[in-house]
C-alpha atoms as a PDB file:
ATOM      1  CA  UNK A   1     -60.566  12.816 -50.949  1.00  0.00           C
ATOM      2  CA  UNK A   2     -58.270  11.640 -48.558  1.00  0.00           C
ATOM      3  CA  UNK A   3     -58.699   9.567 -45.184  1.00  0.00           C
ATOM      4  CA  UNK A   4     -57.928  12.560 -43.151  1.00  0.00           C
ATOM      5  CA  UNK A   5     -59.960  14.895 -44.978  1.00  0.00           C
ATOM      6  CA  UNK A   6     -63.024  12.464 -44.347  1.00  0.00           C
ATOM      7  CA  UNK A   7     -62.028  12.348 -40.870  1.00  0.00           C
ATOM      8  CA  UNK A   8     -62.348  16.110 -40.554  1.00  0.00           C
ATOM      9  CA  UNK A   9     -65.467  16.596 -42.363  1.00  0.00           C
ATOM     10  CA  UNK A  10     -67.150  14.042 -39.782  1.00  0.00           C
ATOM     11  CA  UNK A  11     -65.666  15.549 -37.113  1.00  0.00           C
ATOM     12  CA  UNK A  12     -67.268  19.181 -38.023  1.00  0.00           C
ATOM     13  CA  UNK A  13     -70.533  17.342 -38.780  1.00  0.00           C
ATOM     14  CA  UNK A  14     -70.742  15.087 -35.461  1.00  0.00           C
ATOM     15  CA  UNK A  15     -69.884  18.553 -33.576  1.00  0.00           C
ATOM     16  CA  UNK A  16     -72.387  20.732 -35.339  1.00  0.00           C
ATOM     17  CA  UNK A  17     -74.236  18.120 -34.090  1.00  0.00           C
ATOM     18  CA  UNK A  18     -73.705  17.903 -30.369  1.00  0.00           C
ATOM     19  CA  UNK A  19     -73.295  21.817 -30.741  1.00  0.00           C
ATOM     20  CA  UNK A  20     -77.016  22.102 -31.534  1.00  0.00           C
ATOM     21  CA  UNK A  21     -77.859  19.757 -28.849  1.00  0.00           C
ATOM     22  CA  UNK A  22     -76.079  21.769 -26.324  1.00  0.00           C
ATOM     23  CA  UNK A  23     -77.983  25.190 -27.385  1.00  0.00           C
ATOM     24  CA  UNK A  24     -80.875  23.250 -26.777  1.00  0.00           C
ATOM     25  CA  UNK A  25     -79.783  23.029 -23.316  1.00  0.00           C
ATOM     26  CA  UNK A  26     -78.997  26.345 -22.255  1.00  0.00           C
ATOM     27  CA  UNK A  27     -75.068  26.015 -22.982  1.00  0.00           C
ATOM     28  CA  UNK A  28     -72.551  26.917 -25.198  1.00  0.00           C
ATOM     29  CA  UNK A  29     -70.994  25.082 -27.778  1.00  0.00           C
ATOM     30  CA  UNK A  30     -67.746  25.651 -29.582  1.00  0.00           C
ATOM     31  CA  UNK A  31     -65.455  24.101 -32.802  1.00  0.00           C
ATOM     32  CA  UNK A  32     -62.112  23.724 -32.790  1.00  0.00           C
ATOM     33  CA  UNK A  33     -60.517  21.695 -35.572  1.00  0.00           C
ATOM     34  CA  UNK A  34     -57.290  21.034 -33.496  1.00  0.00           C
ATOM     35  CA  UNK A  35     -55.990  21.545 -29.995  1.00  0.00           C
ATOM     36  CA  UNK A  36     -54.056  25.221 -30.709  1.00  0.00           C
ATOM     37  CA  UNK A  37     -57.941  26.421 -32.206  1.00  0.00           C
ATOM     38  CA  UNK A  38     -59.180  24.967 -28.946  1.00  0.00           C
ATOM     39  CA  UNK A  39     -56.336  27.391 -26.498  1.00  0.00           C
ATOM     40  CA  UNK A  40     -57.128  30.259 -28.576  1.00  0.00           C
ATOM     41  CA  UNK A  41     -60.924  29.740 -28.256  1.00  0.00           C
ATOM     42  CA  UNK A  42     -60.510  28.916 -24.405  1.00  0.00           C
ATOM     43  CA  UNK A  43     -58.367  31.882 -23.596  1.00  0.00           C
ATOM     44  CA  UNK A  44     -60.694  34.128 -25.111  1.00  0.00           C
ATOM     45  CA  UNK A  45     -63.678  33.217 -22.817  1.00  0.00           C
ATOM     46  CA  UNK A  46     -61.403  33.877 -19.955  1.00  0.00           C
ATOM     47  CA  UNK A  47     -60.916  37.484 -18.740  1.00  0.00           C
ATOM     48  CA  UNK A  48     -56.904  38.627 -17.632  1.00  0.00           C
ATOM     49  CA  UNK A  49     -57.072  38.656 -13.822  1.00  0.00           C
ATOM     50  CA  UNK A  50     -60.514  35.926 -13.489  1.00  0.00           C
ATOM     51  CA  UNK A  51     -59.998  33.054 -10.743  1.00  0.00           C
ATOM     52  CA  UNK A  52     -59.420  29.536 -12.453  1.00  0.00           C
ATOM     53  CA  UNK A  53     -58.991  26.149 -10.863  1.00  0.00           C
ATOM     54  CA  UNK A  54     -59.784  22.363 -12.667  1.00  0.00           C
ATOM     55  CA  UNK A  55     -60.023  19.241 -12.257  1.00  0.00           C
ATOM     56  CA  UNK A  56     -57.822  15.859 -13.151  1.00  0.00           C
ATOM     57  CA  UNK A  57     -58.364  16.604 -17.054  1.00  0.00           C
ATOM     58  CA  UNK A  58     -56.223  15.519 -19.150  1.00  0.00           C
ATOM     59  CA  UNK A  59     -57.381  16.806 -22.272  1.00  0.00           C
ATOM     60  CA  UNK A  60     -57.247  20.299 -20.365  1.00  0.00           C
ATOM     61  CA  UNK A  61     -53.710  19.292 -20.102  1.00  0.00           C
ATOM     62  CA  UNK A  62     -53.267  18.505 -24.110  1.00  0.00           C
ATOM     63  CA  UNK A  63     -54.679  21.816 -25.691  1.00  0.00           C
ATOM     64  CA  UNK A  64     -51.988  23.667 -23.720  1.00  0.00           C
ATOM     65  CA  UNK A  65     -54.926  25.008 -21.644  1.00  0.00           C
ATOM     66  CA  UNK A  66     -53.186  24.220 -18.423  1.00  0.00           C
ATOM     67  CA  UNK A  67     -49.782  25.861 -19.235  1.00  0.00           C
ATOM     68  CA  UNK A  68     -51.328  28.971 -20.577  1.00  0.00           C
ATOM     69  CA  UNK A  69     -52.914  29.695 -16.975  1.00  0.00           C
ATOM     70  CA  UNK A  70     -50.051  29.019 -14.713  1.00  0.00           C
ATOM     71  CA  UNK A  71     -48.043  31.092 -17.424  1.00  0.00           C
ATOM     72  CA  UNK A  72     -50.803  34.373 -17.617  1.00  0.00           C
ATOM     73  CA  UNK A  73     -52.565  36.681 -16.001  1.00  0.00           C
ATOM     74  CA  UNK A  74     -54.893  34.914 -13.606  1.00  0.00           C
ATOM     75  CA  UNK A  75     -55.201  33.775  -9.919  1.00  0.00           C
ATOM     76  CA  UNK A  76     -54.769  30.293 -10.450  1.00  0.00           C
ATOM     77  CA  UNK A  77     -56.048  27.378  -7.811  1.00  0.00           C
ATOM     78  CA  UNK A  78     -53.950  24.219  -8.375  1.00  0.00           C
ATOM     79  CA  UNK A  79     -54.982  21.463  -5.979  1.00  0.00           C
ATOM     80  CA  UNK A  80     -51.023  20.630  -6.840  1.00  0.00           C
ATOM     81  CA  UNK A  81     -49.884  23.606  -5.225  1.00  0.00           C
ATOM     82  CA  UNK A  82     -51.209  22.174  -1.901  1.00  0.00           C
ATOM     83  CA  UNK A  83     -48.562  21.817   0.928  1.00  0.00           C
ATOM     84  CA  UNK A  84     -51.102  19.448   2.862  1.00  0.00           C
ATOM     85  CA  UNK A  85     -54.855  18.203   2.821  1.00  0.00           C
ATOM     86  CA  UNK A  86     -56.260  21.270   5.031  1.00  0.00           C
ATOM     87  CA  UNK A  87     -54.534  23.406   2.520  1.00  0.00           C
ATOM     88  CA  UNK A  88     -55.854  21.173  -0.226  1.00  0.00           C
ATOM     89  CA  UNK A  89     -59.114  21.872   1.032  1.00  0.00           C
ATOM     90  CA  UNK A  90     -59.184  25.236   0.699  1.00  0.00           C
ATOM     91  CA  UNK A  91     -58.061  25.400  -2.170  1.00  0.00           C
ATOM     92  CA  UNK A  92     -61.195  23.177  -3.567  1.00  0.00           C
ATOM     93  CA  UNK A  93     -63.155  25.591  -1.111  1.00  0.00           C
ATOM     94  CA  UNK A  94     -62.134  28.838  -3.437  1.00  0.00           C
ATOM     95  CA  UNK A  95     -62.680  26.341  -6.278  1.00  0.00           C
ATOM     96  CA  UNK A  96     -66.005  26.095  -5.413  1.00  0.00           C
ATOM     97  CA  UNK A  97     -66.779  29.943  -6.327  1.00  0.00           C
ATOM     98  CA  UNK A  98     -63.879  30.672  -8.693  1.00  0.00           C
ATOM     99  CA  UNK A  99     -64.698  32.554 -12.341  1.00  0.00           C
ATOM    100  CA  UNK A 100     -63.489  29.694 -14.293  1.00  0.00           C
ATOM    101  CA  UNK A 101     -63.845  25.924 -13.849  1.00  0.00           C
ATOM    102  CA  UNK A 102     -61.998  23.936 -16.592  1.00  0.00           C
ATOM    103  CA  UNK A 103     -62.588  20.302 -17.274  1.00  0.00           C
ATOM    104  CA  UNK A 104     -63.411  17.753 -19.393  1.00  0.00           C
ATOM    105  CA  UNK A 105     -66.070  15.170 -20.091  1.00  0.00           C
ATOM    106  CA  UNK A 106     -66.134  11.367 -19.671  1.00  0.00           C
ATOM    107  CA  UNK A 107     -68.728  11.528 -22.675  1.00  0.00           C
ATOM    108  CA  UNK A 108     -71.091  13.712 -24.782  1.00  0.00           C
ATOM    109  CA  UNK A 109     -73.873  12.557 -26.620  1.00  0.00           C
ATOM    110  CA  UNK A 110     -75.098  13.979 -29.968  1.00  0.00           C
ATOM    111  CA  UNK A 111     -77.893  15.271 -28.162  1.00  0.00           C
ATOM    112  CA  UNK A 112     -75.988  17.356 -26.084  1.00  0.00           C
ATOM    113  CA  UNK A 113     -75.805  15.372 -22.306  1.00  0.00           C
ATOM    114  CA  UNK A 114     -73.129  15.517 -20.771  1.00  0.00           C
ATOM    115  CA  UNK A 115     -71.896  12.439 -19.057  1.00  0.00           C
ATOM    116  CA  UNK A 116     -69.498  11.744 -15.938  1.00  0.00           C
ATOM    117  CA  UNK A 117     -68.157   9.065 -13.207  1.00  0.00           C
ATOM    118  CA  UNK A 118     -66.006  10.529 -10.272  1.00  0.00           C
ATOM    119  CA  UNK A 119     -64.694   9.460  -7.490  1.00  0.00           C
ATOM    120  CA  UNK A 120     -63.998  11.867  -4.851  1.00  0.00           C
ATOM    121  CA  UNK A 121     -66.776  13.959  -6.967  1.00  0.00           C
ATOM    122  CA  UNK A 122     -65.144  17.354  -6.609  1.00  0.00           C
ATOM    123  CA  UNK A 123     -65.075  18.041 -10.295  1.00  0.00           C
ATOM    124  CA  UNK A 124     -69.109  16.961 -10.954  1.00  0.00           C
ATOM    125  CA  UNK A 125     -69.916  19.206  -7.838  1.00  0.00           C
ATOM    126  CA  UNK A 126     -68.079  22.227 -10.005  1.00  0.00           C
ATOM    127  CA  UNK A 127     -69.745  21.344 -12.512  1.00  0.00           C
ATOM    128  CA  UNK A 128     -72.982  21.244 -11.377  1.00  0.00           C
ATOM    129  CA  UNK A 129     -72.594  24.087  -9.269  1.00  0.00           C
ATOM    130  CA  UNK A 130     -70.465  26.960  -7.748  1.00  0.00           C
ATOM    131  CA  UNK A 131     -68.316  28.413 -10.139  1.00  0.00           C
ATOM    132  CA  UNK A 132     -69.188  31.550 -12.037  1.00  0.00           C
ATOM    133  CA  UNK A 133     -68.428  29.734 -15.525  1.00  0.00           C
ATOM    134  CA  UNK A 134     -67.168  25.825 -16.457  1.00  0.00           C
ATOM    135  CA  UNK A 135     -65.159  25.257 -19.318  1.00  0.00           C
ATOM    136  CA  UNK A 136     -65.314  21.406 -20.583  1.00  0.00           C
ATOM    137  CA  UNK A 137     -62.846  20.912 -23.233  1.00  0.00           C
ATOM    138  CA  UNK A 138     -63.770  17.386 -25.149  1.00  0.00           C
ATOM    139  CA  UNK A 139     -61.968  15.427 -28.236  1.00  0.00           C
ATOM    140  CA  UNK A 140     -64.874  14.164 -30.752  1.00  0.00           C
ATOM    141  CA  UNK A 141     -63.504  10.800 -29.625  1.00  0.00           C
ATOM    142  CA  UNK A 142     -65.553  11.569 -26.540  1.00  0.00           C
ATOM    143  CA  UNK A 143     -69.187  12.023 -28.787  1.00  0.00           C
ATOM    144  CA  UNK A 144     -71.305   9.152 -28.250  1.00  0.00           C
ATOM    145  CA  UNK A 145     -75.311   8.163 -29.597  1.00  0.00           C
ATOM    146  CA  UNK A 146     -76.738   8.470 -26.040  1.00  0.00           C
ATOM    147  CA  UNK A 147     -76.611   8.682 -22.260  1.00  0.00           C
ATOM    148  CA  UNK A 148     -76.525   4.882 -21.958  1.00  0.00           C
ATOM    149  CA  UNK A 149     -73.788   4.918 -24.288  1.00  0.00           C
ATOM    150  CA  UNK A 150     -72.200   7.642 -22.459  1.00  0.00           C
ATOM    151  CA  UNK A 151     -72.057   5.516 -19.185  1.00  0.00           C
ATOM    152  CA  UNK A 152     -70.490   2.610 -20.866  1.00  0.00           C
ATOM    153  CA  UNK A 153     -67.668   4.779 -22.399  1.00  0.00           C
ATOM    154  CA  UNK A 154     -67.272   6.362 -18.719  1.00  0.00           C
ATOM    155  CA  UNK A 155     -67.258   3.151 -17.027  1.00  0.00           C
ATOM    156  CA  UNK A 156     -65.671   0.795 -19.461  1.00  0.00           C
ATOM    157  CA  UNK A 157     -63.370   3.293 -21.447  1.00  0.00           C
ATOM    158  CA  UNK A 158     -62.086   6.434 -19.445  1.00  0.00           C
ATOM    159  CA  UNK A 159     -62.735   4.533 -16.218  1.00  0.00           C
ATOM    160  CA  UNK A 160     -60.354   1.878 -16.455  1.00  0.00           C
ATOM    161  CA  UNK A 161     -57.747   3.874 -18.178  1.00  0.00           C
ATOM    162  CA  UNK A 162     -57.376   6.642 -15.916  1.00  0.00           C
ATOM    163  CA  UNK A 163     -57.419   3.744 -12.420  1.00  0.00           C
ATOM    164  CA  UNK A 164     -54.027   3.193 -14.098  1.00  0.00           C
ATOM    165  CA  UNK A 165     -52.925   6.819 -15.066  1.00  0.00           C
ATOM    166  CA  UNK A 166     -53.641   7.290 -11.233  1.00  0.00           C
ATOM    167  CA  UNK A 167     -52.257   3.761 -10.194  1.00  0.00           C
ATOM    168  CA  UNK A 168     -55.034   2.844  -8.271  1.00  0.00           C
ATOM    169  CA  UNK A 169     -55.264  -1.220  -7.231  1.00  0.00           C
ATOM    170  CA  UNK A 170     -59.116  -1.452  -8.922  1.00  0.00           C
ATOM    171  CA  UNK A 171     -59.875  -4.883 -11.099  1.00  0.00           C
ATOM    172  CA  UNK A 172     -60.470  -2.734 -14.470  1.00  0.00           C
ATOM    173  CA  UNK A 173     -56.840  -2.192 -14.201  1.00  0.00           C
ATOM    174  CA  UNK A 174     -55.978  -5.859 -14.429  1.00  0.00           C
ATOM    175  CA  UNK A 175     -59.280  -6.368 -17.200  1.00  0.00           C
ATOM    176  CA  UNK A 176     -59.579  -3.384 -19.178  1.00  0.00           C
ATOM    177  CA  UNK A 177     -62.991  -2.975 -18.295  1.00  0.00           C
ATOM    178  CA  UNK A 178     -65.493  -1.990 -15.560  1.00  0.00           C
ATOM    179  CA  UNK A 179     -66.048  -4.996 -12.662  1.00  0.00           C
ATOM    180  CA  UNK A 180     -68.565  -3.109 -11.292  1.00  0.00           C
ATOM    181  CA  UNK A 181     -66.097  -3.088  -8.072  1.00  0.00           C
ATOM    182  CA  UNK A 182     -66.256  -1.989  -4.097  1.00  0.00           C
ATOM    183  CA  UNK A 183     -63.110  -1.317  -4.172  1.00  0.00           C
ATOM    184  CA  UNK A 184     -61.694   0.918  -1.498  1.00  0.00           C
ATOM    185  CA  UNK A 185     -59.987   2.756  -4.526  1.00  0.00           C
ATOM    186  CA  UNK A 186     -62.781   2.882  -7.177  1.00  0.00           C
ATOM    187  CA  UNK A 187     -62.719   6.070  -8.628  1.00  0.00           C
ATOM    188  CA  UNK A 188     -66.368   5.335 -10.703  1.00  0.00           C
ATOM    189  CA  UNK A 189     -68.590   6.919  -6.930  1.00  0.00           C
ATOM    190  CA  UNK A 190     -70.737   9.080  -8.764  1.00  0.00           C
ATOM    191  CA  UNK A 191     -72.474   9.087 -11.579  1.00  0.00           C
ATOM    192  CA  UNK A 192     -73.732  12.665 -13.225  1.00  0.00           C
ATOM    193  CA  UNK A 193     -75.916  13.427 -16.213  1.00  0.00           C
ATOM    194  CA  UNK A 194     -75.963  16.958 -17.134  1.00  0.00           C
ATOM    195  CA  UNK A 195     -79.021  17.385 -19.002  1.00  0.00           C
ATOM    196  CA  UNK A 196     -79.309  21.127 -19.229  1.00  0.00           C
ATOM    197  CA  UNK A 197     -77.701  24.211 -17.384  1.00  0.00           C
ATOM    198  CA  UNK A 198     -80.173  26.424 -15.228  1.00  0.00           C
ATOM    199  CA  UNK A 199     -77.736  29.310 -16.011  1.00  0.00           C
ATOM    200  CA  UNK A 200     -77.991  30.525 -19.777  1.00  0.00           C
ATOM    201  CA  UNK A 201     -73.855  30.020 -21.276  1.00  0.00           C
ATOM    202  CA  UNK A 202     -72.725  28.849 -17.842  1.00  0.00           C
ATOM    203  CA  UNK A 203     -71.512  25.815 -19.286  1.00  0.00           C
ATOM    204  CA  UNK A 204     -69.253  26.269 -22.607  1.00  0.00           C
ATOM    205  CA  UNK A 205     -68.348  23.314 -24.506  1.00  0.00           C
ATOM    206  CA  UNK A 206     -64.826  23.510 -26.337  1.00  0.00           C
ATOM    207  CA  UNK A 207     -65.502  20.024 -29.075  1.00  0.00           C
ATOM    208  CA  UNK A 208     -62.192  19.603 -30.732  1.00  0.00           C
ATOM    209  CA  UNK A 209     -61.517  17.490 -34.134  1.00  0.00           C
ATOM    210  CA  UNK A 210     -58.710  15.612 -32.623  1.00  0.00           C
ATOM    211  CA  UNK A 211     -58.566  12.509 -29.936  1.00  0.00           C
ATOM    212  CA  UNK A 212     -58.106  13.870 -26.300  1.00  0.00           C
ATOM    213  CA  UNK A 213     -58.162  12.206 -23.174  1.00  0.00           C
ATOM    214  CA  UNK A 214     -58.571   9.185 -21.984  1.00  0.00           C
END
């Protein structure tokens, strides 16, 4: 058996794993061996003509998921479209009760949490509420053992990496890891734990066997 082949069969286990946890929890939970699987799978939750906006994901960005969108037949809300910040903000405001809000996580534990830091917190509020349905589209890379575990990853992890995709003057960019800052650009404001979904399937959860994200 080869290295790659193990890698896959882990992959499908860990996810069955987290899958299980998730139906536990009132959401959905989907396998996609590799980030093509993933667009087809995503695509086909999302009805021709629905309303669909998302956040700063970049894994959302690496399936293709993005792309396919702008490219179909939807009403798309890209916060990238906006001309200025009163058009920005109503943009987020028809985000906030759109059919489809697609995003990632900062973590996902085998039991099926999910686990986010924000910092201007518009993509936790979607996901916690307004929009119809939330896609969350998540590399195994991103499983973890637990919610503590979870937090670490977010804060020490995805936290410090994306300060830099965003170029934001925050200490992790210069360590590499969280400084538990007050910085006036921190981007680690709020800290959610998504334990279960009130709504039965309101929350689907795309795993994929690849690394995504940061």
């Amino acid at each position: 058996m080869t290295i790659d082949e193990v890698k896959r069969i882990n992959a499908e286990n860990a996810a069955k794993t987290v899958i299980a946890g998730l139906k536990k929890r009132n959401m959905e939970g989907f396998y996609a061996a590799d980030r093509g699987e993933a667009l087809k799978i995503a695509l086909s939750l999302i009805p021709e003509g629905s309303s669909v906006g998302w956040g700063g994901s970049v894994s959302v960005a690496e399936i293709g998921l993005q792309d396919a969108v702008k490219n179909g037949n939807y009403r798309v809300l890209d916060r990238a479209n906006a001309k200025d910040d009163e058009e920005r903000r109503q943009i987020y405001a028809q985000m906030g009760v759109c059919d489809f809000f697609l995003m990632s996580t900062n973590a996902i534990t085998y039991g099926g949490e999910l686990v986010n830091v924000d910092g201007t917190a518009n993509r936790v509020a979607f996901l916690c509420y307004g929009p119809s349905n939330v896609i969350v589209v998540a590399g195994v890379n991103k499983i973890v053992k637990d919610v503590n575990a979870g937090i670490d990853r977010a804060r020490n992890v995805a936290a410090p990496a994306n300060a830099v995709r965003l170029g934001r003057a925050t200490p992790c960019t210069r360590t590499g890891k969280c400084e538990d800052c007050q910085s006036p650009e921190c981007i680690c404001c709020q800290t959610v734990i998504t334990r279960r979904s009130s709504k039965a399937g309101r929350i689907k959860v795309i795993l994929v066997g690849e690394d995504l994200g940061l």
